[in-house]
Protein backbone atom coordinates (compact mmCIF):
# COMPACT_ATOMS: atom_id res chain seq x y z
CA UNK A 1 -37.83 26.22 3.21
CA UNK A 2 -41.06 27.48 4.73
CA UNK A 3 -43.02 29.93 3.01
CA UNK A 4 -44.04 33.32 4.13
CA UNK A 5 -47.04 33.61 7.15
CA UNK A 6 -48.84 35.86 5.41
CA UNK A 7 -49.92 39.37 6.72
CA UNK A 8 -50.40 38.96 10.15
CA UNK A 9 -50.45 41.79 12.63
CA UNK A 10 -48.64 42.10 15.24
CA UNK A 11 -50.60 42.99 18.00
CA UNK A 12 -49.10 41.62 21.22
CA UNK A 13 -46.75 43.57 23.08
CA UNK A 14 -44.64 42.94 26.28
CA UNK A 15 -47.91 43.62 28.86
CA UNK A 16 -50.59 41.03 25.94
CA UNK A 17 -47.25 38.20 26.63
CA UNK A 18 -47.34 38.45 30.68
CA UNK A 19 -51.09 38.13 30.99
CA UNK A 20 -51.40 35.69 27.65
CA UNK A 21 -48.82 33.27 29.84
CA UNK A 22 -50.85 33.89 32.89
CA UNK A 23 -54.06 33.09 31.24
CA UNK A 24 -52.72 29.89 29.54
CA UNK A 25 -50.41 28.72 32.28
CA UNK A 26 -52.35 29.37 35.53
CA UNK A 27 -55.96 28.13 36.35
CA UNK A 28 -57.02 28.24 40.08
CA UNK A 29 -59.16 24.68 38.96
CA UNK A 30 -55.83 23.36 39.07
CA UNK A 31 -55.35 24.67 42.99
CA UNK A 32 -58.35 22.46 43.39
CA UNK A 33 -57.27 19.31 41.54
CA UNK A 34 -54.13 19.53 43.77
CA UNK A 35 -55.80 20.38 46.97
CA UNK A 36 -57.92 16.95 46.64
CA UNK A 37 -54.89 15.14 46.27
CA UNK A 38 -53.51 16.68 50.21
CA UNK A 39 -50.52 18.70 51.80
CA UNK A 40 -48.10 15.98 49.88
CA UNK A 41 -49.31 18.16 46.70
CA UNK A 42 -47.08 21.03 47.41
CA UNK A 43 -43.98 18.92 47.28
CA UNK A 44 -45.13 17.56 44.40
CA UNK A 45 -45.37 20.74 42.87
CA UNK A 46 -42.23 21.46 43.33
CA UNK A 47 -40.87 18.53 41.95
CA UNK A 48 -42.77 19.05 38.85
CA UNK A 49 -40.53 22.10 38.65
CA UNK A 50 -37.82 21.08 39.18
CA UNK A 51 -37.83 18.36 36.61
CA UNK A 52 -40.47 19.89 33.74
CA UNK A 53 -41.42 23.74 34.10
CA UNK A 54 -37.78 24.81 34.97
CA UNK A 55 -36.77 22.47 31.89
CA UNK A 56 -39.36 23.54 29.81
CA UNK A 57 -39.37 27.10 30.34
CA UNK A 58 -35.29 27.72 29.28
CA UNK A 59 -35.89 25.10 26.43
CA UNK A 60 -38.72 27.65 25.44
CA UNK A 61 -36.72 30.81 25.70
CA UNK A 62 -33.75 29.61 23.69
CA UNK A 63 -36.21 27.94 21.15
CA UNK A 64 -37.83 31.00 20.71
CA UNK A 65 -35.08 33.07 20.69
CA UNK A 66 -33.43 31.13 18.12
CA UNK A 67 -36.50 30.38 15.43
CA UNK A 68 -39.39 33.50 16.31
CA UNK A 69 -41.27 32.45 13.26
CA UNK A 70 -44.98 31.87 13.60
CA UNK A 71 -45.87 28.18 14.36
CA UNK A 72 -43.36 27.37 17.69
CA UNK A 73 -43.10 24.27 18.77
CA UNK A 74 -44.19 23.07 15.14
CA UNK A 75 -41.09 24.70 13.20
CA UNK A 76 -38.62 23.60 16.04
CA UNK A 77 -39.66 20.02 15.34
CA UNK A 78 -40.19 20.62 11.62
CA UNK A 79 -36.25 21.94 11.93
CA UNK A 80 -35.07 19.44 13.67
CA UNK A 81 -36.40 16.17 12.48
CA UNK A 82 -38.31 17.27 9.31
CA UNK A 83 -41.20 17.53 7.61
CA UNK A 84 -43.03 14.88 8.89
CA UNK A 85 -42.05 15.17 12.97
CA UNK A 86 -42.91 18.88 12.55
CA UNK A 87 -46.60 18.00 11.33
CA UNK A 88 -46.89 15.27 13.94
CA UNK A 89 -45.32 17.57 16.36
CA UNK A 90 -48.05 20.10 15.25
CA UNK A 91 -51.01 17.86 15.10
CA UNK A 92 -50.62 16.21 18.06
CA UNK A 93 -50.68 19.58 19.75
CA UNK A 94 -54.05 20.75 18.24
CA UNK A 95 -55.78 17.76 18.74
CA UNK A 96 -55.24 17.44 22.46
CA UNK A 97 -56.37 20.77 22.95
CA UNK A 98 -59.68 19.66 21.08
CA UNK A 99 -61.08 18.15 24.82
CA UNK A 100 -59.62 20.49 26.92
CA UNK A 101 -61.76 23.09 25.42
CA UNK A 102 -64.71 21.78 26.88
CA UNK A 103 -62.89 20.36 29.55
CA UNK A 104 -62.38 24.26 30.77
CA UNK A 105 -65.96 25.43 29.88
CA UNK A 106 -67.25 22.82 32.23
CA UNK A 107 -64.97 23.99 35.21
CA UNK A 108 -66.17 27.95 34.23
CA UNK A 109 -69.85 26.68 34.33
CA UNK A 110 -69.27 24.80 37.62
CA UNK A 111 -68.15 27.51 39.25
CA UNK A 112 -70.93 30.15 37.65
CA UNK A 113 -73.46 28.12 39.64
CA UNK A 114 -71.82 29.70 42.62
CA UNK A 115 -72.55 33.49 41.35
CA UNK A 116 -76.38 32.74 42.35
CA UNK A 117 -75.54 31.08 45.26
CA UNK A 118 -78.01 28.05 46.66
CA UNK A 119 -80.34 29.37 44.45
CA UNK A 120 -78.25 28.46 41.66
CA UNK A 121 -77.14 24.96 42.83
CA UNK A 122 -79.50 22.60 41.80
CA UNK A 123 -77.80 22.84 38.42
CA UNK A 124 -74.95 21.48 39.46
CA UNK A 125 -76.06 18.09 38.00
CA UNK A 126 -78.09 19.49 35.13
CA UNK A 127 -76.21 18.34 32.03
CA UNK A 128 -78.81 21.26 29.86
CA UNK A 129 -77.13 23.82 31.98
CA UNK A 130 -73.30 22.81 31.01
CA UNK A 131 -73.96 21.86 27.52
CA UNK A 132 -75.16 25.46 26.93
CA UNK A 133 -72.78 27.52 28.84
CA UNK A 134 -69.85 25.73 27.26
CA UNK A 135 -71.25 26.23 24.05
CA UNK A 136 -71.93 29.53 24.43
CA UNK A 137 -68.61 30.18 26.26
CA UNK A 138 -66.94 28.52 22.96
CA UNK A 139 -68.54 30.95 20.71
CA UNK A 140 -67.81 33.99 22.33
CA UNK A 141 -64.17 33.45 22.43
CA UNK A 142 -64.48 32.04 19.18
CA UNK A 143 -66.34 35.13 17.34
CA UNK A 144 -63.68 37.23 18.94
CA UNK A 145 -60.62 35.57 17.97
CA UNK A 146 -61.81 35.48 14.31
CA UNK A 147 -62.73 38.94 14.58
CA UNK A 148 -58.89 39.95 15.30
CA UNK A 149 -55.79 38.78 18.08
CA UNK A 150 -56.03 42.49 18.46
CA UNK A 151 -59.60 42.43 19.42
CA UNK A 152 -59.52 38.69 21.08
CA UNK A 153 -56.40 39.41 23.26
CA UNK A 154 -58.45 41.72 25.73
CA UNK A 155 -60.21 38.64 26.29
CA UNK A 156 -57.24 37.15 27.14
CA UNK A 157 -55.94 39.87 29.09
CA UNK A 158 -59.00 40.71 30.84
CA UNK A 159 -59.20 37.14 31.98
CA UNK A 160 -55.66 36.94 33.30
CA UNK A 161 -56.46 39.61 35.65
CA UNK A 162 -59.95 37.59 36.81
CA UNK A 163 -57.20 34.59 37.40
CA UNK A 164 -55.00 36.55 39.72
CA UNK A 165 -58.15 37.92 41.86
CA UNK A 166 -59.72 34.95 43.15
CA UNK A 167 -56.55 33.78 43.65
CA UNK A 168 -55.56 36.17 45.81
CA UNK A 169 -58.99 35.86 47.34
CA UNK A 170 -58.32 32.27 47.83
CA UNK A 171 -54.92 32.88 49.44
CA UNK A 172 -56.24 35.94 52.18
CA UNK A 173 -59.38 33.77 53.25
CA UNK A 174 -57.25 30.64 53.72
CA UNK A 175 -54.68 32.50 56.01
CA UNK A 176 -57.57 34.34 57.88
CA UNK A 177 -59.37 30.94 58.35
CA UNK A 178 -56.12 29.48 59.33
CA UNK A 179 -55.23 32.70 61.90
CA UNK A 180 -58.81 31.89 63.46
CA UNK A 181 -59.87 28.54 63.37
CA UNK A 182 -56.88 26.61 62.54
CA UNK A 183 -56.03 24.71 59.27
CA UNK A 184 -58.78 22.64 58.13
CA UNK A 185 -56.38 19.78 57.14
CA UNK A 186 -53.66 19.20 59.16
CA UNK A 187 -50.07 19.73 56.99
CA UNK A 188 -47.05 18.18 58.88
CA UNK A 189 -43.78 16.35 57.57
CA UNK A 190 -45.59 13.34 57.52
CA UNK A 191 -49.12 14.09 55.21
CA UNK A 192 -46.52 16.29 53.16
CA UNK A 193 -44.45 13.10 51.84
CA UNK A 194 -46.16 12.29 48.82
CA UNK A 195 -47.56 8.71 49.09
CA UNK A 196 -46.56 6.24 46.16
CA UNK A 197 -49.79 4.54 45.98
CA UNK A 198 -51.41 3.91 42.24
CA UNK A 199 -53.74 6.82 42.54
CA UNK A 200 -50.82 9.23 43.60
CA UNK A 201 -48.16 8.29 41.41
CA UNK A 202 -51.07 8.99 38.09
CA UNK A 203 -51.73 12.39 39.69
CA UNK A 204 -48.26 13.74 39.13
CA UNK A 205 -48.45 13.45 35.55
CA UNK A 206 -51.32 15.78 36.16
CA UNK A 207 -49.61 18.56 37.93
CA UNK A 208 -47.32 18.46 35.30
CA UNK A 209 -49.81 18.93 33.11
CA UNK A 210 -51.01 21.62 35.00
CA UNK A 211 -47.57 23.63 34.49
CA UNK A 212 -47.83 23.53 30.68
CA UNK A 213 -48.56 26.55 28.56
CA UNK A 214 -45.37 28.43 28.17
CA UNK A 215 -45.00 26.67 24.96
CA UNK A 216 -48.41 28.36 23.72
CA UNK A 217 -47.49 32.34 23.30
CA UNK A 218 -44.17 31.39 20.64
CA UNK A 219 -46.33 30.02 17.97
CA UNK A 220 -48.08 32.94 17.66
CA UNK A 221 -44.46 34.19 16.77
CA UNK A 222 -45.05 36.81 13.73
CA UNK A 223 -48.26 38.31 16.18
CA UNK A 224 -45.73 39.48 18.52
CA UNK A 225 -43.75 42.57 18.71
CA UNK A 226 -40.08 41.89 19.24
CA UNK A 227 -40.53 38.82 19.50
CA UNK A 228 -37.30 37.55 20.02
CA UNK A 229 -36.57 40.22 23.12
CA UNK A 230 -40.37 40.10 24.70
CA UNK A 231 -40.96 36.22 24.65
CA UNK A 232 -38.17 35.51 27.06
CA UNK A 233 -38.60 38.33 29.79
CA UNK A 234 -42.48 37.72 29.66
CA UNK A 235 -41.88 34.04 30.49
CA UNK A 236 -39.44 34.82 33.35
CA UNK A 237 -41.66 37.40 34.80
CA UNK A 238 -45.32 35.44 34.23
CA UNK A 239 -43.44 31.75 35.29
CA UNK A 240 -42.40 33.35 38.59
CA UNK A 241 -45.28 34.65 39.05
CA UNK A 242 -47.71 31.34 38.39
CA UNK A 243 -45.13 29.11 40.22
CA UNK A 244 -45.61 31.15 43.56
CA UNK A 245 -49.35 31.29 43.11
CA UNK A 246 -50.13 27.67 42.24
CA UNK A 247 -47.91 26.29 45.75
CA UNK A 248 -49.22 29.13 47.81
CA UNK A 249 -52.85 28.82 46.74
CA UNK A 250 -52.66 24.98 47.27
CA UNK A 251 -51.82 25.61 50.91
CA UNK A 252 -54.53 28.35 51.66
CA UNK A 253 -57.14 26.02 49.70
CA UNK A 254 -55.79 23.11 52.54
CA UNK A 255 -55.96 25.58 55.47
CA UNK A 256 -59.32 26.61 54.99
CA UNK A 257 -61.05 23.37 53.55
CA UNK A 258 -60.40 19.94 54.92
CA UNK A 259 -59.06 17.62 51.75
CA UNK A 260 -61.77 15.46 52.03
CA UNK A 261 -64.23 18.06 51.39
CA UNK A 262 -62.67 19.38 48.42
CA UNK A 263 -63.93 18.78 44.67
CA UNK A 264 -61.77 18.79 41.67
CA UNK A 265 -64.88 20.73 39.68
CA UNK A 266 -65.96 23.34 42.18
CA UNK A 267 -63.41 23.33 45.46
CA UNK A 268 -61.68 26.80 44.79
CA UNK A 269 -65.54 28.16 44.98
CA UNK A 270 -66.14 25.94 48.03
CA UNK A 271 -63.25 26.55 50.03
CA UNK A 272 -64.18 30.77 49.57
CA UNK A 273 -67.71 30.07 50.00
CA UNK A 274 -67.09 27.86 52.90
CA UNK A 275 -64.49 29.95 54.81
CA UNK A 276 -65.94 33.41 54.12
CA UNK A 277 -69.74 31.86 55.73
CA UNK A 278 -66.85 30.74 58.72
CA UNK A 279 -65.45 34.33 59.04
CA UNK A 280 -68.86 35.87 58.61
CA UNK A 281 -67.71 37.90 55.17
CA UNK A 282 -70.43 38.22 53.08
CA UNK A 283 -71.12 38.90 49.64
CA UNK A 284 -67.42 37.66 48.88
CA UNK A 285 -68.42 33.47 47.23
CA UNK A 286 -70.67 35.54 43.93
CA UNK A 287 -67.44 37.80 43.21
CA UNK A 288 -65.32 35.21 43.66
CA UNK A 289 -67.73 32.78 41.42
CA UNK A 290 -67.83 35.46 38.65
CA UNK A 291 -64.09 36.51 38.36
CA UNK A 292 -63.44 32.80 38.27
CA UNK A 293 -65.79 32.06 35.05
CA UNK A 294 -64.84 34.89 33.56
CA UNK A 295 -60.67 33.86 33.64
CA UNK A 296 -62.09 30.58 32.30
CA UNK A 297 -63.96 32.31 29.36
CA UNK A 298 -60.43 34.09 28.68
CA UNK A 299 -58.30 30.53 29.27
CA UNK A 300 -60.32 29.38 26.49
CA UNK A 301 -60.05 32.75 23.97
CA UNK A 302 -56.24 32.44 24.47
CA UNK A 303 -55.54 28.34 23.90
CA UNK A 304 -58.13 28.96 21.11
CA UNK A 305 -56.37 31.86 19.39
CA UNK A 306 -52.40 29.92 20.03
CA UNK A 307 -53.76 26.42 18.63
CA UNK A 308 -55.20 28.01 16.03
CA UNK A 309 -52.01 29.03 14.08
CA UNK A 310 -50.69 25.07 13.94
CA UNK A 311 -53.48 24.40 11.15
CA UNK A 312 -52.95 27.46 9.95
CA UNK A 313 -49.05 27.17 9.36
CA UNK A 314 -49.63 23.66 8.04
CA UNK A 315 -51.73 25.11 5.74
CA UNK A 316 -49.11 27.35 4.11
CA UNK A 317 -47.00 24.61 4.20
CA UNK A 318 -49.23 22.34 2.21
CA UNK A 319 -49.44 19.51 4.75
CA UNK A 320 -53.03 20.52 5.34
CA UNK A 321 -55.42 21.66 2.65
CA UNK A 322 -54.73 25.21 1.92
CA UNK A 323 -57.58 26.91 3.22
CA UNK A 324 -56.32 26.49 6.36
CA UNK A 325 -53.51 28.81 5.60
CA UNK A 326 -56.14 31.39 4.50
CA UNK A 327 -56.52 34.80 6.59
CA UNK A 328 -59.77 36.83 6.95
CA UNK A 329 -59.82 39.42 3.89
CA UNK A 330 -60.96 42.26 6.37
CA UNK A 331 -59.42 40.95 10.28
CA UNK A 332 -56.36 39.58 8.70
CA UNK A 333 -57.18 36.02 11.12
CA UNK A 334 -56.88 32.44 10.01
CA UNK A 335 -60.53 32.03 10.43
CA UNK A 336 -61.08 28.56 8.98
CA UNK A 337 -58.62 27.12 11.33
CA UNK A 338 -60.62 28.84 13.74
CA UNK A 339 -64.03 28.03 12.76
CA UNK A 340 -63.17 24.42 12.24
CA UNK A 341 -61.27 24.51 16.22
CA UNK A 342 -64.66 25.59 17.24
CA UNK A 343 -66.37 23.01 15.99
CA UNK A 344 -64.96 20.33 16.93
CA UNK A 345 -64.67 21.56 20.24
CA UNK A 346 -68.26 21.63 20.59
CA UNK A 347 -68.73 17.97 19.44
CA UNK A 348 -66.24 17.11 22.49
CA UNK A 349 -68.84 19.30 24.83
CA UNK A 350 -71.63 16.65 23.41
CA UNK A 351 -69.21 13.63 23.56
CA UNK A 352 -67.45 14.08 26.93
CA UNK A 353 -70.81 14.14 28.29
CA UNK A 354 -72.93 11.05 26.19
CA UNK A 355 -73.61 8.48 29.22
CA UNK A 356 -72.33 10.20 32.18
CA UNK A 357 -72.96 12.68 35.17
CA UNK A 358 -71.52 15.84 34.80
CA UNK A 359 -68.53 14.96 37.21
CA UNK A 360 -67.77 11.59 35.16
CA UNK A 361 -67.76 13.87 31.78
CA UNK A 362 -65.24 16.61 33.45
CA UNK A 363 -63.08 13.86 34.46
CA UNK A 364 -63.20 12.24 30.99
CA UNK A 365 -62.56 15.59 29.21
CA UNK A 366 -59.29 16.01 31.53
CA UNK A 367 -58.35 12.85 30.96
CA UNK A 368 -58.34 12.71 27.17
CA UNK A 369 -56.52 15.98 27.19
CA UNK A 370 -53.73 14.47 29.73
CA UNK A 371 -53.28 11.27 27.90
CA UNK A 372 -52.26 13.15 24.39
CA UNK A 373 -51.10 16.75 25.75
CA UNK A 374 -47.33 15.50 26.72
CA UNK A 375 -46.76 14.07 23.20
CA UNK A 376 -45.63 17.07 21.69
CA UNK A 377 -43.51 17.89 24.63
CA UNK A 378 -40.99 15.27 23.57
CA UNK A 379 -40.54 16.66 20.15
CA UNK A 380 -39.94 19.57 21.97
CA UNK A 381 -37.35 18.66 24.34
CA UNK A 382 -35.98 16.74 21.46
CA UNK A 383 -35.54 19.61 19.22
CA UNK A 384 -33.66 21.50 21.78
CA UNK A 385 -30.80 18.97 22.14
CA UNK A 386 -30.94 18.17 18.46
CA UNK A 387 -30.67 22.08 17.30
CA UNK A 388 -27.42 22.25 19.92
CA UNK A 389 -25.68 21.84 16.69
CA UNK A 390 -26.57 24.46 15.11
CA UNK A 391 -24.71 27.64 15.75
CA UNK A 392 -26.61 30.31 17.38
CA UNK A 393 -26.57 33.60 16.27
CA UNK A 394 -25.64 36.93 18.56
CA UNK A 395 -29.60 37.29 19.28
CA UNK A 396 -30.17 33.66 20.64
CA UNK A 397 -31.05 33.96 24.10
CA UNK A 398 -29.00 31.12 25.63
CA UNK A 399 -29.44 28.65 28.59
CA UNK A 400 -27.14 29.54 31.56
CA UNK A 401 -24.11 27.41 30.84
CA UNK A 402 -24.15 26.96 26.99
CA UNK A 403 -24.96 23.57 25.39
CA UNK A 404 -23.94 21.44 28.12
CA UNK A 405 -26.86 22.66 30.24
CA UNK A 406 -29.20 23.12 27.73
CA UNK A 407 -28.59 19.30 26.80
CA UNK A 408 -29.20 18.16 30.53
CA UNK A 409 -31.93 20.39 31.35
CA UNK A 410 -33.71 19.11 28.08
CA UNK A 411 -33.03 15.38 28.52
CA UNK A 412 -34.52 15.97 32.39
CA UNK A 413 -37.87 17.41 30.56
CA UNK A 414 -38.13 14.40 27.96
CA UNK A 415 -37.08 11.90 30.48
CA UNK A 416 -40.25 13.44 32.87
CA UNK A 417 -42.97 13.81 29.96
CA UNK A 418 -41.97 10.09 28.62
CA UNK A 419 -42.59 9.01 32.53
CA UNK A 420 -45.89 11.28 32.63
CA UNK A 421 -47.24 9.50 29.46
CA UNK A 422 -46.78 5.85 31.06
CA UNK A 423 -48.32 7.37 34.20
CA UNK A 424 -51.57 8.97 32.39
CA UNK A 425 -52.03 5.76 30.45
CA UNK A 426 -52.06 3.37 33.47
């Protein structure tokens, strides 16, 4: 039996879930990482729905329908396999978010430069210049989250709303570039069949990593109001919304850049840039540039404050020391779980970076996060067909088509994460 969460607030409502899952779940840097790969991306995208958002998402909603309590994907595991799968389920979870951080900070820095336009670029390659700003970056959204969810999750919210902006951005000057000039890289039937080449086949195991994050807003479970009724419809309603955005983006990044101009770090920034210079819109590329950073300073407040709580839970459940299960006398936050995130985070800025341009350290930081990040995804999927046995109660928000569904769709989303970790390893 788990022990009592303490006195956490609950201070995220319907409105803090929909932007909390756009924040954590969309990131345009993704539209670029795609874009690079060509038109075959978009059918790849939607094959990474079909077989792990669309899985993932209804395994989420039941899960968290079921078991609301603080700590997610953790007490689903912890439930379902015990004491030791939860903690591993847990762990694994917080530790692969330990080189994303960084990993994020370096793609809001990137595309700062862009704010001061070519007066600005010559730090593109300075390694000074993206130490700092990640650090920096890492302990704003820190000191906020420690100061309260309450205070942090305008942060969060704030920089969901910077996501949406450049993508829309993104999306008008691509179609406008397309109206005028043409697509910059030509999509037909036969550049959109994905290719099954080495490179290609490791890339979808990053897309699908791309369309991770639901998971992240349930194990905040005792912060939320109504949990149980607000999780679900905030999923449906955000997981529309960032499905749409990430295919349609993709294809306005490809009209109005060709593929072999665009960069995983910067090309959302150089596509605007690029295409707005075409169409003679100025002032556009430093609004762009600043809305971007800004939804990457809030991507980074919001995993920060959701990974948080798995040390923090572990704490109270003695699998960690117990100061880890300690909240802030006056905010009411699990600050040394917090503190401690932070910290290592910043020795993965310094380490990502140790012998390498700043390209090769991006690449290195989103690899080490890819590699680790699908583990807990099979405890998950695994929980949800081994908790089939347990009866649900009347509040349970079930998968369309009872257990036989909810068995199928959750064997399809541990059959594609096992296949994504043999990819990301090759």
């Amino acid at each position: 039996m788990m022990e009592e969460r303490g006195e956490l607030r609950r201070a995220l409502g319907f409105g803090d879930l929909v932007l909390f899952f756009v924040v954590t779940g969309f990131s345009i840097r993704w539209v670029a990482t795609a874009a690079a790969a060509g038109p075959s991306a978009l059918v790849i995208w939607l094959l990474a729905c079909a077989t792990f958002y669309v899985p993932l998402m209804f395994c989420v909603i039941e899960l968290s329908s079921r078991y609301p309590q603080e700590g997610g994907l953790y007490v689903w595991s912890r439930r379902a396999f015990g004491d030791f799968a939860g903690f591993m389920a847990g762990w694994t979870y917080w530790s692969c978010n330990l080189p994303y951080f960084p990993a994020l900070l370096y793609f809001t820095a990137g595309n700062a430069i862009f704010i001061g336009g070519t007066r600005w670029q010559h730090l593109s390659n300075s390694s000074a210049y993206f130490i700092s700003v990640s650090l920096i970056g890492l302990a704003v959204a820190t000191a906020l989250n420690v100061v309260g969810l309450d205070t942090g999750k305008w942060l969060h919210n704030l920089g969901a709303v910077a996501t949406w902006v450049p993508a829309l951005i993104l999306v008008s000057i691509g179609l406008f570039a397309w109206a005028r000039f043409g697509a910059a890289t030509p999509i037909t039937l036969a550049t959109l069949v994905p290719s099954v080449n080495l490179r290609d086949i490791i890339f979808w195991s990053t897309i699908a990593f791309a369309l991770a994050g639901v998971e992240s807003g349930p194990v905040m479970g005792d912060e939320i109001r109504d949990a149980r009724r607000n999780i679900p419809r905030a999923l449906l309603l955000a997981g529309g919304l960032i499905t749409v955005t990430y295919i349609l983006a993709t294809f306005c990044l490809l009209l109005a850049l060709p593929r072999e101009e665009v960069s995983e770090l910067q090309g959302a920034m150089q596509a605007v840039e690029k295409a707005a210079g075409r169409l003679e819109i100025e002032g556009i590329a430093p609004i762009a540039a600043a809305l971007i950073a800004f939804s990457g300073l809030g991507g980074t407040g919001a995993w920060l404050a959701a990974t948080s709580r798995l040390p923090f839970v572990a704490g109270i459940d003695r699998f960690l020391p117990t100061a880890f299960g300690r909240l802030h006398p006056r905010w009411g936050t699990p600050h040394v779980a917090l503190l401690l995130q932070a910290f290592v985070a910043a020795l993965f800025v310094f380490l990502g970076q140790a012998g390498t341009s700043v390209k090769g350290a991006y690449d290195a930081l989103v690899s080490m996060s890819v590699i680790s990040y699908f583990i807990p995804f099979l405890f998950l999927f695994g929980s949800m067909i081994r908790l089939q046995k347990e009866a649900a109660g009347p509040e349970a928000i079930r998968v369309p088509g009872g257990k036989p569904v909810a068995i199928v769709l959750a064997s399809l989303g541990f059959a594609t994460t096992a296949v994504s970790i043999m990819l990301s390893v090759i």
